[in-house]
Protein backbone atom coordinates (compact mmCIF):
# COMPACT_ATOMS: atom_id res chain seq x y z
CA UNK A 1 213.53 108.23 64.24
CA UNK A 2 213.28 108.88 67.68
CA UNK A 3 212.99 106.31 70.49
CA UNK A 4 212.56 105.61 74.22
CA UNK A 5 214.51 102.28 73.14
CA UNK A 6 218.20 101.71 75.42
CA UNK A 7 221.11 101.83 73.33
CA UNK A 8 222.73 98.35 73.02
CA UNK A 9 225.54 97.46 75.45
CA UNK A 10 228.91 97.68 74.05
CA UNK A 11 230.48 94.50 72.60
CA UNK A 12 233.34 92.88 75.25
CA UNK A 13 235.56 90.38 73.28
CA UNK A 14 235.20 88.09 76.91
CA UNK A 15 237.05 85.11 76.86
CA UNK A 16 234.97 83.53 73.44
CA UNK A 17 235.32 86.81 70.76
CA UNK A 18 233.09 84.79 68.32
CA UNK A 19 230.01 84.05 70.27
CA UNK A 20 230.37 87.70 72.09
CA UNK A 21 230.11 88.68 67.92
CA UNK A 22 227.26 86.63 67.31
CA UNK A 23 225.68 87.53 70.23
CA UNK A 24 226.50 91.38 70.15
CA UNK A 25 225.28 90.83 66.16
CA UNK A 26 221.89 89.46 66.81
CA UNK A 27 221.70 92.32 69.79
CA UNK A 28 222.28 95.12 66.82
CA UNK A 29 219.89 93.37 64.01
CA UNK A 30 217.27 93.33 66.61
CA UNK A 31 217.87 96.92 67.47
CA UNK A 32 217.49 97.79 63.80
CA UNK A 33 214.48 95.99 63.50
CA UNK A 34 213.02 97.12 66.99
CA UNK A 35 213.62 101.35 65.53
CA UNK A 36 212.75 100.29 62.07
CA UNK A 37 216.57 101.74 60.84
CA UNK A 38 216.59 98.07 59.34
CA UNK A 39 214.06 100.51 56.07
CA UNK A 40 216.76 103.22 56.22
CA UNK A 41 219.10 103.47 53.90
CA UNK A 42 222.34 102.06 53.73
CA UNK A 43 224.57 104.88 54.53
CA UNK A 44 221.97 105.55 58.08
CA UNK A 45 222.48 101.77 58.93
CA UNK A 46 226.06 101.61 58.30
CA UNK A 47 226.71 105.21 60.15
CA UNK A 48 224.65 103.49 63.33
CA UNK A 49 226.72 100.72 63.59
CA UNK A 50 229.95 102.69 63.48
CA UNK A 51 228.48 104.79 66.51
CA UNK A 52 227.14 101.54 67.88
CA UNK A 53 230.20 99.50 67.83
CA UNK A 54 232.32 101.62 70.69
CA UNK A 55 235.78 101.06 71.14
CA UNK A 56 236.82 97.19 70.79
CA UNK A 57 235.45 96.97 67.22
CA UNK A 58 236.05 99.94 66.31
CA UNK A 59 240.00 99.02 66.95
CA UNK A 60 239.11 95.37 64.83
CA UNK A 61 238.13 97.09 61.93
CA UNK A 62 241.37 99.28 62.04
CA UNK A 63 242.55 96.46 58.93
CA UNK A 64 238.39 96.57 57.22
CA UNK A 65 237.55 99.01 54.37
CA UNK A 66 235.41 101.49 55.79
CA UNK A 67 236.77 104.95 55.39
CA UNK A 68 235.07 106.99 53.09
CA UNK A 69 237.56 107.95 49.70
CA UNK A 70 239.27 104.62 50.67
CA UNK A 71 237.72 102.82 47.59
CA UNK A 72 234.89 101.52 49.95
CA UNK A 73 232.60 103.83 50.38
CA UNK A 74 229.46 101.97 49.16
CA UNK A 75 229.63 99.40 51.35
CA UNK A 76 226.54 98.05 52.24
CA UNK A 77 225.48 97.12 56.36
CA UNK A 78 225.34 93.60 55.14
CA UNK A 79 229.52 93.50 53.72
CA UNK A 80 230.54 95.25 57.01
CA UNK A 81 228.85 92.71 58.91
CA UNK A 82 230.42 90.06 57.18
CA UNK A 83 233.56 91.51 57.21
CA UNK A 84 233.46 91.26 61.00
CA UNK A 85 232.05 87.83 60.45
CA UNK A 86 235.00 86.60 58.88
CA UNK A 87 237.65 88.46 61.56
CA UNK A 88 235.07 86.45 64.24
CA UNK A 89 235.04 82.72 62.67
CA UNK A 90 232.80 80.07 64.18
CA UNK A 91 234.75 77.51 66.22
């Protein structure tokens, strides 16, 4: 699927973590959408948002379930997202 689309900035914690989430969120479902990768299959959506995510997330998933032989390897884009939903609770 190429694109002449900018990747997404990296998600910064900042000073509110959840509303940074939400906001970084709605960033990466609208970058989905804007490439079409929202009609890809799981395992494409779920493998952009691991390159996506950068460094910060990538350490606040460190306790998630998202190596592969781990027992959760069909996790679908939608269970990550929550997962990270319920690390980044509304206030």
């Amino acid at each position: 699927m190429a694109n002449n689309l900018p990747t997404i900035a990296a998600f910064e914690a900042g000073r509110n973590p959840s509303e940074s989430w939400r906001h970084w969120k709605e960033d990466f479902e609208d970058y989905l959408e804007a490439l079409r990768y929202s009609e890809a299959s799981e395992k494409t959506k779920t493998t952009l948002f691991h390159h996506l995510r950068r460094e910060e997330l990538k350490k606040t998933a460190t306790s998630f379930c998202f190596k592969p032989n781990d027992g959760c390897e069909g996790m679908t884009l939608q269970q990550v997202l929550q997962e990270f939903d319920k690390y980044f609770p509304d206030y």
